[in-house]
Protein backbone atom coordinates (compact mmCIF):
# COMPACT_ATOMS: atom_id res chain seq x y z
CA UNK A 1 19.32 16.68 -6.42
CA UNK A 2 16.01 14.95 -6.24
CA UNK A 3 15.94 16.07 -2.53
CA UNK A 4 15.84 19.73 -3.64
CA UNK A 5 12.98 19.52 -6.42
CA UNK A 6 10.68 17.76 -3.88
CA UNK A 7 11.45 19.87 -0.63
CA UNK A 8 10.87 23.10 -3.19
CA UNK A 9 7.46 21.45 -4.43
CA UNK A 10 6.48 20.36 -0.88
CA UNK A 11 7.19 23.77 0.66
CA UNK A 12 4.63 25.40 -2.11
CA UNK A 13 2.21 23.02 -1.24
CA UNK A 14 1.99 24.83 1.89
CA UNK A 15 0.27 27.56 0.96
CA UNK A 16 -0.68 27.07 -2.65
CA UNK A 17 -3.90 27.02 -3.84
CA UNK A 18 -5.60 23.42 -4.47
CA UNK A 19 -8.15 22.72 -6.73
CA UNK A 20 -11.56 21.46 -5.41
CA UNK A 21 -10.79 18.22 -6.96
CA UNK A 22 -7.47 17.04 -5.34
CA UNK A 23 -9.37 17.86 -2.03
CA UNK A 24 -11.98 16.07 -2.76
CA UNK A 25 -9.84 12.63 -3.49
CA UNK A 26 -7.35 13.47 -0.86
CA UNK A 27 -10.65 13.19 1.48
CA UNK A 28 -11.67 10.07 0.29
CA UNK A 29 -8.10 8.57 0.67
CA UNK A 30 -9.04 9.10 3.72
CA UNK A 31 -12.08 7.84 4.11
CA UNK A 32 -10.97 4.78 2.79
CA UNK A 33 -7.95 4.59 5.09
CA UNK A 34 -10.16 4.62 7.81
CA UNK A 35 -12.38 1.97 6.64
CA UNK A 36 -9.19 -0.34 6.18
CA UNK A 37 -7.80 0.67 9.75
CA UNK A 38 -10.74 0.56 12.04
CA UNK A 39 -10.84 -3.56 11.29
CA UNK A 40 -7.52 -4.35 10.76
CA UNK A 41 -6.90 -2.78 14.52
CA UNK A 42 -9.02 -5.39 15.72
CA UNK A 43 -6.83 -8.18 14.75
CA UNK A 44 -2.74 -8.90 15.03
CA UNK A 45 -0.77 -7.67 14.38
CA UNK A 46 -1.75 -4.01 15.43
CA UNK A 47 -3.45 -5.84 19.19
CA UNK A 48 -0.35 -7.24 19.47
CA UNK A 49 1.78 -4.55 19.00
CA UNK A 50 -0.13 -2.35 21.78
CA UNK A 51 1.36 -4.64 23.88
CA UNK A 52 4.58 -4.57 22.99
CA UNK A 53 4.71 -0.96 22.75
CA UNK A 54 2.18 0.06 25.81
CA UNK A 55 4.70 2.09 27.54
CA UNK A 56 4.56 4.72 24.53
CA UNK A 57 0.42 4.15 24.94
CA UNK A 58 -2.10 6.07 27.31
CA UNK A 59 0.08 9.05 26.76
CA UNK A 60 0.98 11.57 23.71
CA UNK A 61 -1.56 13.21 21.73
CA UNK A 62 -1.59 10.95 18.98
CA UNK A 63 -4.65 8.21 18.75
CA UNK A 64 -4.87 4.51 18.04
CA UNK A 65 -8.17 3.54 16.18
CA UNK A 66 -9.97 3.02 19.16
CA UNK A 67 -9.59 6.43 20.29
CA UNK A 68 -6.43 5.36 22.95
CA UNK A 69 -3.77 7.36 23.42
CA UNK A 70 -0.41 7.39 21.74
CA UNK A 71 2.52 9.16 21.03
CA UNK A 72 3.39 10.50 17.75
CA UNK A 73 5.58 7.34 16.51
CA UNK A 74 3.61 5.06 18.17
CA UNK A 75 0.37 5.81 16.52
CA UNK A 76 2.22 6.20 13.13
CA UNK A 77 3.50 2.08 13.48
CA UNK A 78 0.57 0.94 14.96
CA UNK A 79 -2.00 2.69 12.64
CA UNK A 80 0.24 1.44 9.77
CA UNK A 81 0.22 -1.82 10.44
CA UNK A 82 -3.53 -1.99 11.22
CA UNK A 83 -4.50 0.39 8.01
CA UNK A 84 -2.09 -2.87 5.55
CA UNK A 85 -3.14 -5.68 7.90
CA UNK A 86 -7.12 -6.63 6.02
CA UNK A 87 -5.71 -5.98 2.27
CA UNK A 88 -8.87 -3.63 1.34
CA UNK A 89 -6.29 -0.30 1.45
CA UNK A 90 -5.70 1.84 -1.48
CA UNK A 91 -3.81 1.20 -4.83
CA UNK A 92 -1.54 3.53 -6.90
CA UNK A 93 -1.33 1.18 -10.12
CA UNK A 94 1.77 2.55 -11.77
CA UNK A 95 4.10 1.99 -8.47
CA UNK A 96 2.61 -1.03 -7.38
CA UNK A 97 2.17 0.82 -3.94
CA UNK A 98 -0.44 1.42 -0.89
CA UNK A 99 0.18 4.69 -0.01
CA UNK A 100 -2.62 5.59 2.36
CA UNK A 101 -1.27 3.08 5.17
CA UNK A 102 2.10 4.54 5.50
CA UNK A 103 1.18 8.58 4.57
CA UNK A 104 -2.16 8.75 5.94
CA UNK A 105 -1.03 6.62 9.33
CA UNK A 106 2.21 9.01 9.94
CA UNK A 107 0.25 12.31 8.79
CA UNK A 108 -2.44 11.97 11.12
CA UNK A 109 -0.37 11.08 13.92
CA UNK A 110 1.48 14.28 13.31
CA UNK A 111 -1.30 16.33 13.00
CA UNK A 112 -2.91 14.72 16.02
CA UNK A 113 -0.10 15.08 18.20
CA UNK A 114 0.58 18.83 16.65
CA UNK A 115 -2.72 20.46 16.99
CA UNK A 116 -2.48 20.73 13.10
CA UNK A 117 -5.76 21.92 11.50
CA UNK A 118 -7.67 19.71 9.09
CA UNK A 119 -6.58 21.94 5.79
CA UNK A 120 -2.53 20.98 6.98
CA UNK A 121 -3.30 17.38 7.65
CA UNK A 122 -4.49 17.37 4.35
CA UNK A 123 -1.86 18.89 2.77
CA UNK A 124 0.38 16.73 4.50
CA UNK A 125 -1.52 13.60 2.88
CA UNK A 126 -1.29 15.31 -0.40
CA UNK A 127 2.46 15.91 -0.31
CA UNK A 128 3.49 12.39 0.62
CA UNK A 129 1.15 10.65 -1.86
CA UNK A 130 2.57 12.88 -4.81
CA UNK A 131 6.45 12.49 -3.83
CA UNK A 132 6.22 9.00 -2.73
CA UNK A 133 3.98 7.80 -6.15
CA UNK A 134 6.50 9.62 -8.58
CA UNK A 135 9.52 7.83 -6.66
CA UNK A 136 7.83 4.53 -6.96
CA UNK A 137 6.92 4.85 -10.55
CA UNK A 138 10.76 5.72 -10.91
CA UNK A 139 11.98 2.84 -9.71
CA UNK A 140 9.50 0.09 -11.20
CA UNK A 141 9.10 -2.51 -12.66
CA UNK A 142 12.17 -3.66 -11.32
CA UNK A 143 12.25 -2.79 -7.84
CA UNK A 144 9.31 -5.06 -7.26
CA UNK A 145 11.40 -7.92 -7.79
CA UNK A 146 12.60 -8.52 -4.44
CA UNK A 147 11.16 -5.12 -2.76
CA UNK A 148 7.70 -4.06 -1.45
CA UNK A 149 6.87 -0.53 -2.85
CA UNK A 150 4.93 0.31 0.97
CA UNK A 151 7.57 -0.77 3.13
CA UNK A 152 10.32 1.29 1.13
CA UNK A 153 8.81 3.69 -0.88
CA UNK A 154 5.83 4.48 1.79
CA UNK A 155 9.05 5.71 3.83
CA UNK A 156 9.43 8.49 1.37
CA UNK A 157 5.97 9.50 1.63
CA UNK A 158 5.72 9.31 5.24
CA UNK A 159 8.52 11.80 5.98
CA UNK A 160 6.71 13.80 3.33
CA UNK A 161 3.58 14.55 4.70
CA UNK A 162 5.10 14.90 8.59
CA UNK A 163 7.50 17.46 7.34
CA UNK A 164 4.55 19.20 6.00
CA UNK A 165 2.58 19.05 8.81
CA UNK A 166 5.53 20.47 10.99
CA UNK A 167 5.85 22.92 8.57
CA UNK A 168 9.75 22.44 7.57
CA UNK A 169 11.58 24.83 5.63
CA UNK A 170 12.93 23.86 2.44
CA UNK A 171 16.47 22.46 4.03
CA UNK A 172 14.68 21.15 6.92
CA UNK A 173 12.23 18.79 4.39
CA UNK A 174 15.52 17.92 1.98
CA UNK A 175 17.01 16.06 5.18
CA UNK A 176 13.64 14.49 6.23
CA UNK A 177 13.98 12.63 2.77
CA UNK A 178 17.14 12.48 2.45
CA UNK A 179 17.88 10.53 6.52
CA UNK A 180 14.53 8.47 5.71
CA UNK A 181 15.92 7.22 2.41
CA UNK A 182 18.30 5.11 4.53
CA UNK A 183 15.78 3.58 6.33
CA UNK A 184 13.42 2.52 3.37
CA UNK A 185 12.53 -1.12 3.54
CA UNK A 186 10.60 -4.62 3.02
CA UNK A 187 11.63 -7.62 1.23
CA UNK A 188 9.08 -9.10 -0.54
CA UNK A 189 9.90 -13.16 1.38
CA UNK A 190 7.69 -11.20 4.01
CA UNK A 191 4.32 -11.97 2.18
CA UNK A 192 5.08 -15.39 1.11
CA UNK A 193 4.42 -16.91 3.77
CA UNK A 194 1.50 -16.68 6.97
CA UNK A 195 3.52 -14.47 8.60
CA UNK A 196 2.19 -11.01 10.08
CA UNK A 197 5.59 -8.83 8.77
CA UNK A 198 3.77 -7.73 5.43
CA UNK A 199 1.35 -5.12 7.38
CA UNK A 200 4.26 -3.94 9.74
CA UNK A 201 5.89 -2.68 6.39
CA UNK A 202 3.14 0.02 6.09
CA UNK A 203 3.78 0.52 9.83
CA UNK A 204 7.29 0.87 9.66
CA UNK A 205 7.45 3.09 7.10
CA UNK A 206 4.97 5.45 8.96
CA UNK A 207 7.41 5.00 11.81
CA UNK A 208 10.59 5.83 10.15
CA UNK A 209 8.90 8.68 8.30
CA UNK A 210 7.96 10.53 10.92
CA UNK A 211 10.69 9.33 12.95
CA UNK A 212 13.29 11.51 10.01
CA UNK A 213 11.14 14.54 9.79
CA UNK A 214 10.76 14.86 13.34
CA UNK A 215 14.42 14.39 13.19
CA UNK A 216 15.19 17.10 10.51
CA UNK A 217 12.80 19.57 11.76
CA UNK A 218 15.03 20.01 14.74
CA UNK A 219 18.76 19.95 12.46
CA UNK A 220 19.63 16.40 12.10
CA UNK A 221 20.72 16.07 8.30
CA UNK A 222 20.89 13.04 5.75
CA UNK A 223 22.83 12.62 2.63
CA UNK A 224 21.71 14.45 0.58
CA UNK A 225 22.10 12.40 -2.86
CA UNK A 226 20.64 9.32 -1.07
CA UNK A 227 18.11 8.53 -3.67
CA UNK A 228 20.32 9.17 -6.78
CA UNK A 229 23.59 8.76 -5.47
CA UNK A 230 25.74 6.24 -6.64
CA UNK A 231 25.46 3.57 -3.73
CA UNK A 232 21.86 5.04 -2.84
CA UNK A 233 18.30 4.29 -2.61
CA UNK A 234 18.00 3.66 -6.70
CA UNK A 235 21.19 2.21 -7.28
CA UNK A 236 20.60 -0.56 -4.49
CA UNK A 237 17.03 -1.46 -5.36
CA UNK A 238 16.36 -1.11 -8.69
CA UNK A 239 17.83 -1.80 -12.12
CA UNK A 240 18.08 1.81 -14.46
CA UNK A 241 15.65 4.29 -12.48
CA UNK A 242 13.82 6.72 -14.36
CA UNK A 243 14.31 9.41 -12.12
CA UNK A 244 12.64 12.43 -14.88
CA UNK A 245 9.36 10.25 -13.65
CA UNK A 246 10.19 11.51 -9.79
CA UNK A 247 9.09 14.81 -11.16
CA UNK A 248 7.60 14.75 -13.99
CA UNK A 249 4.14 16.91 -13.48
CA UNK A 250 4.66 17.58 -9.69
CA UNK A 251 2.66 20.16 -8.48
CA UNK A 252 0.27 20.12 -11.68
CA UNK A 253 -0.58 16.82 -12.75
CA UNK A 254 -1.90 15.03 -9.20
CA UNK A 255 -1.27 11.40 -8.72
CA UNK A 256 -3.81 11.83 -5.94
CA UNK A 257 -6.64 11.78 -8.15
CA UNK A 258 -5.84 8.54 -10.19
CA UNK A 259 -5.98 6.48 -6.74
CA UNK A 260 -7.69 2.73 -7.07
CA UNK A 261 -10.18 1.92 -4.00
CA UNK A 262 -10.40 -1.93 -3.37
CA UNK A 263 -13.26 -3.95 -4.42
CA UNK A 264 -11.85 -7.06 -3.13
CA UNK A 265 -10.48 -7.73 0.21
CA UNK A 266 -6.86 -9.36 -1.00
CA UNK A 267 -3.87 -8.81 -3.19
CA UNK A 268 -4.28 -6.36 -5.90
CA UNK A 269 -2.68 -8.57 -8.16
CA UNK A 270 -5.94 -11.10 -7.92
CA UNK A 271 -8.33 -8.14 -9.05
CA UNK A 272 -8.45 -8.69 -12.93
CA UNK A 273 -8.80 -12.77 -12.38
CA UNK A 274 -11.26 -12.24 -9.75
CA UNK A 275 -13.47 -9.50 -11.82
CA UNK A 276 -13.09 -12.12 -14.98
CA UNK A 277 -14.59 -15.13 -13.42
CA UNK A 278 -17.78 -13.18 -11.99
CA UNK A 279 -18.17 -11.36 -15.46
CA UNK A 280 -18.36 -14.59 -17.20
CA UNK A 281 -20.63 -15.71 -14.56
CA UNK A 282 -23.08 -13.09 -15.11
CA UNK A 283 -22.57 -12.39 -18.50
CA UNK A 284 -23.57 -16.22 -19.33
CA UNK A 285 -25.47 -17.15 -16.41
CA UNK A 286 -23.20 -20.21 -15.31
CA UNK A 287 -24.24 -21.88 -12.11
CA UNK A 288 -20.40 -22.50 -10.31
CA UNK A 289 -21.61 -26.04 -9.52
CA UNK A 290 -21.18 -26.72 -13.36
CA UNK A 291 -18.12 -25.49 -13.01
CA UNK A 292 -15.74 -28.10 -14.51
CA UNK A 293 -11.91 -26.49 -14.92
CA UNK A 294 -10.94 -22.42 -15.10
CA UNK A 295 -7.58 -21.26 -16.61
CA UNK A 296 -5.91 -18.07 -15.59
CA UNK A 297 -3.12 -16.45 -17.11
CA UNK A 298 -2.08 -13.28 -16.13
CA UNK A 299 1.29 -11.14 -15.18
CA UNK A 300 4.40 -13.07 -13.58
CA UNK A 301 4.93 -10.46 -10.91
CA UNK A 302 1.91 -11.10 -10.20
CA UNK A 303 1.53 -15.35 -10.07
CA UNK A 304 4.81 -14.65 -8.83
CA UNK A 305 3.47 -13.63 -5.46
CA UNK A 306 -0.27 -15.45 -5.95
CA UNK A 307 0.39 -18.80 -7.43
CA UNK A 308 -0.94 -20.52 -4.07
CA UNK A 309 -3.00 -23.62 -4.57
CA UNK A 310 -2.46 -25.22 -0.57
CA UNK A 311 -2.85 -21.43 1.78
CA UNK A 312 -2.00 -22.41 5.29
CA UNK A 313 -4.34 -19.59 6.17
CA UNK A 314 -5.96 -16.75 6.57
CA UNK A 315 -3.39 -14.41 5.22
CA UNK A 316 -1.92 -16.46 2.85
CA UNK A 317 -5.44 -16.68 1.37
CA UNK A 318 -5.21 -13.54 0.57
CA UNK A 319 -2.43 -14.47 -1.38
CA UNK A 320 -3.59 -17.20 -3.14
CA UNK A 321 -5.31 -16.60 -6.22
CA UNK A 322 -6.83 -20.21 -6.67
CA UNK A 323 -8.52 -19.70 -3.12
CA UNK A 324 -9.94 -15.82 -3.85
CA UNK A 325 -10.87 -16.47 -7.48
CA UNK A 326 -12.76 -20.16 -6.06
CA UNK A 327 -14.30 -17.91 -3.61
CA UNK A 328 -15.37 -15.31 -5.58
CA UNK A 329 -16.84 -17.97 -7.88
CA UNK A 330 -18.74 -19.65 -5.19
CA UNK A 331 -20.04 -16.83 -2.78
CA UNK A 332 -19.54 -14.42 -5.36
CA UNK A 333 -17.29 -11.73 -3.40
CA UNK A 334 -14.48 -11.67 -1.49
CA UNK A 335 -15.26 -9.71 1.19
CA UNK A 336 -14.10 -9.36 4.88
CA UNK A 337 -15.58 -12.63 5.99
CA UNK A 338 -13.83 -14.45 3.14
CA UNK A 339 -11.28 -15.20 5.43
CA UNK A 340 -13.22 -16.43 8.23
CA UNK A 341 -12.64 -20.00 9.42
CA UNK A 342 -15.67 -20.96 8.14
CA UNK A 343 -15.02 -19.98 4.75
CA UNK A 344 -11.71 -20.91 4.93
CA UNK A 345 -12.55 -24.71 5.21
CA UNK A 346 -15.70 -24.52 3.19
CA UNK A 347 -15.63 -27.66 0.85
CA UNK A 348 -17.13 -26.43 -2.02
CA UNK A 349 -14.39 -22.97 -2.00
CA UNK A 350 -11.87 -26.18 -1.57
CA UNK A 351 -13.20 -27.91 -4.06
CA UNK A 352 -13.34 -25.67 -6.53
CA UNK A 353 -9.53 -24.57 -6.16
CA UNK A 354 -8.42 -27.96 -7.52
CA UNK A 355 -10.28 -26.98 -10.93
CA UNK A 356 -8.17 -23.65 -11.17
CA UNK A 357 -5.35 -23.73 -13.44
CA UNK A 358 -2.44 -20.91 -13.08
CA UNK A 359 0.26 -19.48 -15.66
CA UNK A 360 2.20 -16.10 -16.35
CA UNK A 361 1.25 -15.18 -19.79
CA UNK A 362 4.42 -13.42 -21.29
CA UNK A 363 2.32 -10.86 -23.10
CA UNK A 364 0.46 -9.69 -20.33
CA UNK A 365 3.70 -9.68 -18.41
CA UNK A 366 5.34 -6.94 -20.68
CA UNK A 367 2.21 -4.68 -19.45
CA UNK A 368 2.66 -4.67 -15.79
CA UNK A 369 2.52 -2.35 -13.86
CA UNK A 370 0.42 -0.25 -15.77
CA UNK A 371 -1.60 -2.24 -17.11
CA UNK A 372 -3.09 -5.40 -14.82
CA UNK A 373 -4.69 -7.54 -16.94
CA UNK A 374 -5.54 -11.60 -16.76
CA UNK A 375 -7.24 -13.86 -19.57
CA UNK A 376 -10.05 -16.41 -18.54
CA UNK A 377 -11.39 -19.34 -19.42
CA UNK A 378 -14.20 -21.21 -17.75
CA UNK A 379 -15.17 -24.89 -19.25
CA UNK A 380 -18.25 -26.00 -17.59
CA UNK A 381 -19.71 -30.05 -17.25
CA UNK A 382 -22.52 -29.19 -19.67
């Protein structure tokens, strides 16, 4: 069973020796994390969910961004959901999946709460990238028709890296996947509209991780076959998994390393579109005002989710490539403050979505997810 091969791998990990390179990149995984949670806790939903959860607050050993007390759970769905909330977290192309805010929230709650040392924290972040990546890969493209790859597979990963940190045996980490399996979730409806659920998917899946290795570490067991079983994780939410890819080069081959920082504070799926209109810029010197129509085709999972010409708002912005790509071709970024009110309602960002055309080419469809590609076309007035 899958369960086996990853709690053997995982228990390795342990103590095995790790090259100076996955170290590095599991630090800056980090790193980045960080820079993605310290300004999404500023904003809801993470302030809101303080309050709603402030009787597991001001206590535990855990720690919110600010430095506040938490306990272990709470930190992990909190931090989550701050870490997914601003869109600028990391990228694992091939599994359409953000793996720092669900691994890297739940691990460092653990370790916090644990007294864990900075080599097992890391180890713990290294774990639950490598399992959760390969069982994302497995299950794409077609579990990203209806599911979001954080909110279920970031489940996997969570449990991961907390039963690493706790040091589970290799029983003890089978049932941590195998009880969190159960609990893997996030529908995709979440992010269509200006609704805050989207970043409580990272959040929940930090939550639910460490919730089932917390769980197993002290006997509580899950079925075992959950993944592959014939009513389980695969079956349910996705059409012919390629399970070999679960474990195909685990241990030596480290998905780690092959991580994608954000350039652009939004959906992934915008990046290609976004980098094509400022290359063109640059590359011919075009002045946006002379901008006269653009036409974008790209991926259909991706317009599937971006196709937005009328955002109600801030987050939907983010989801609307007509807004980002006007942006980018007007301010030429799309940064943090891309999404303030003021640029929100800027008239020449609004103007300039009306000239944006959108279509899913079929070609570039076949290539997703591992390859993200868009064509452009810019027609100026003269």
């Amino acid at each position: 069973m899958l369960v086996h091969q990853f709690a053997e791998y995982a228990v390795r990990e342990q103590t095995s020796k790790l090259s100076a390179e996955v170290i590095h990149h599991a630090k800056r995984a980090v790193i980045d994390w960080y820079a993605s949670l310290l300004p999404g806790s500023r904003v809801a939903p993470a302030t809101l969910l303080e309050q709603a959860f402030a009787e597991d607050l001001d206590r535990g050993n855990a720690r919110l961004a600010s430095g506040r007390r938490a306990t272990l759970r709470a930190a992990a769905l909190i931090n989550g959901a701050a870490s997914h909330s601003v869109e600028f977290d990391d990228i694992y192309r091939d599994a359409g999946f953000h793996p720092g805010s669900p691994v890297i929230s739940a691990a460092l709650a653990a370790a916090q709460a644990h007294g864990a040392s900075g080599e097992q924290f890391l180890r713990g972040v290294i774990v639950g990238y490598e399992i959760s990546t390969r069982i994302g890969e497995a299950v794409m493209p077609s579990h990203y028709r209806y599911w979001h790859t954080t909110g279920t597979v970031g489940s996997f990963g969570a449990a991961a890296a907390v039963a690493t940190i706790l040091g589970c045996n290799r029983e003890q980490f089978a049932h941590a996947l195998a009880t969190v399996g159960t609990f893997a979730s996030g529908l995709q409806q979440a992010f269509r509209s200006q609704a805050m659920s989207k970043p409580m998917h990272g959040g929940h899946a930090a939550d639910v991780g460490a919730m089932a290795a917390m769980a197993a570490a002290k006997g509580v067991t899950g079925a075992l076959d959950i993944i592959e079983g014939e009513v389980g994780f695969g079956a349910a939410m996705s059409v012919n998994p390629d399970w070999g890819k679960a474990v195909r080069g685990l241990g030596v081959d480290y998905h780690i390393t092959q991580i994608t920082f954000k350039n652009h504070g939004c959906c992934g799926h915008a990046f290609a579109p976004i980098d094509g209109v400022l290359y063109l810029l640059k590359t011919h010197g075009l002045d946006w005002r002379n901008v006269k129509r653009v036409h974008i085709a790209s991926y259909k999972a991706g317009t599937d989710i971006i196709d937005n010409p009328a955002p109600e708002g801030d987050y939907q912005a983010k989801f609307s490539l007509q807004y980002v790509t006007a942006h980018a071709l007007v301010h030429g970024s799309v940064r943090l403050n891309a999404f303030s009110p003021e640029r929100l309602h800027d008239p020449d960002v609004r103007a300039m979505i009306t000239k944006i055309e959108v279509v899913a080419d079929p070609e570039l469809s076949k290539g997703y997810p591992n390859q993200r590609a868009a064509h452009i076309e810019i027609e100026t007035a003269r």
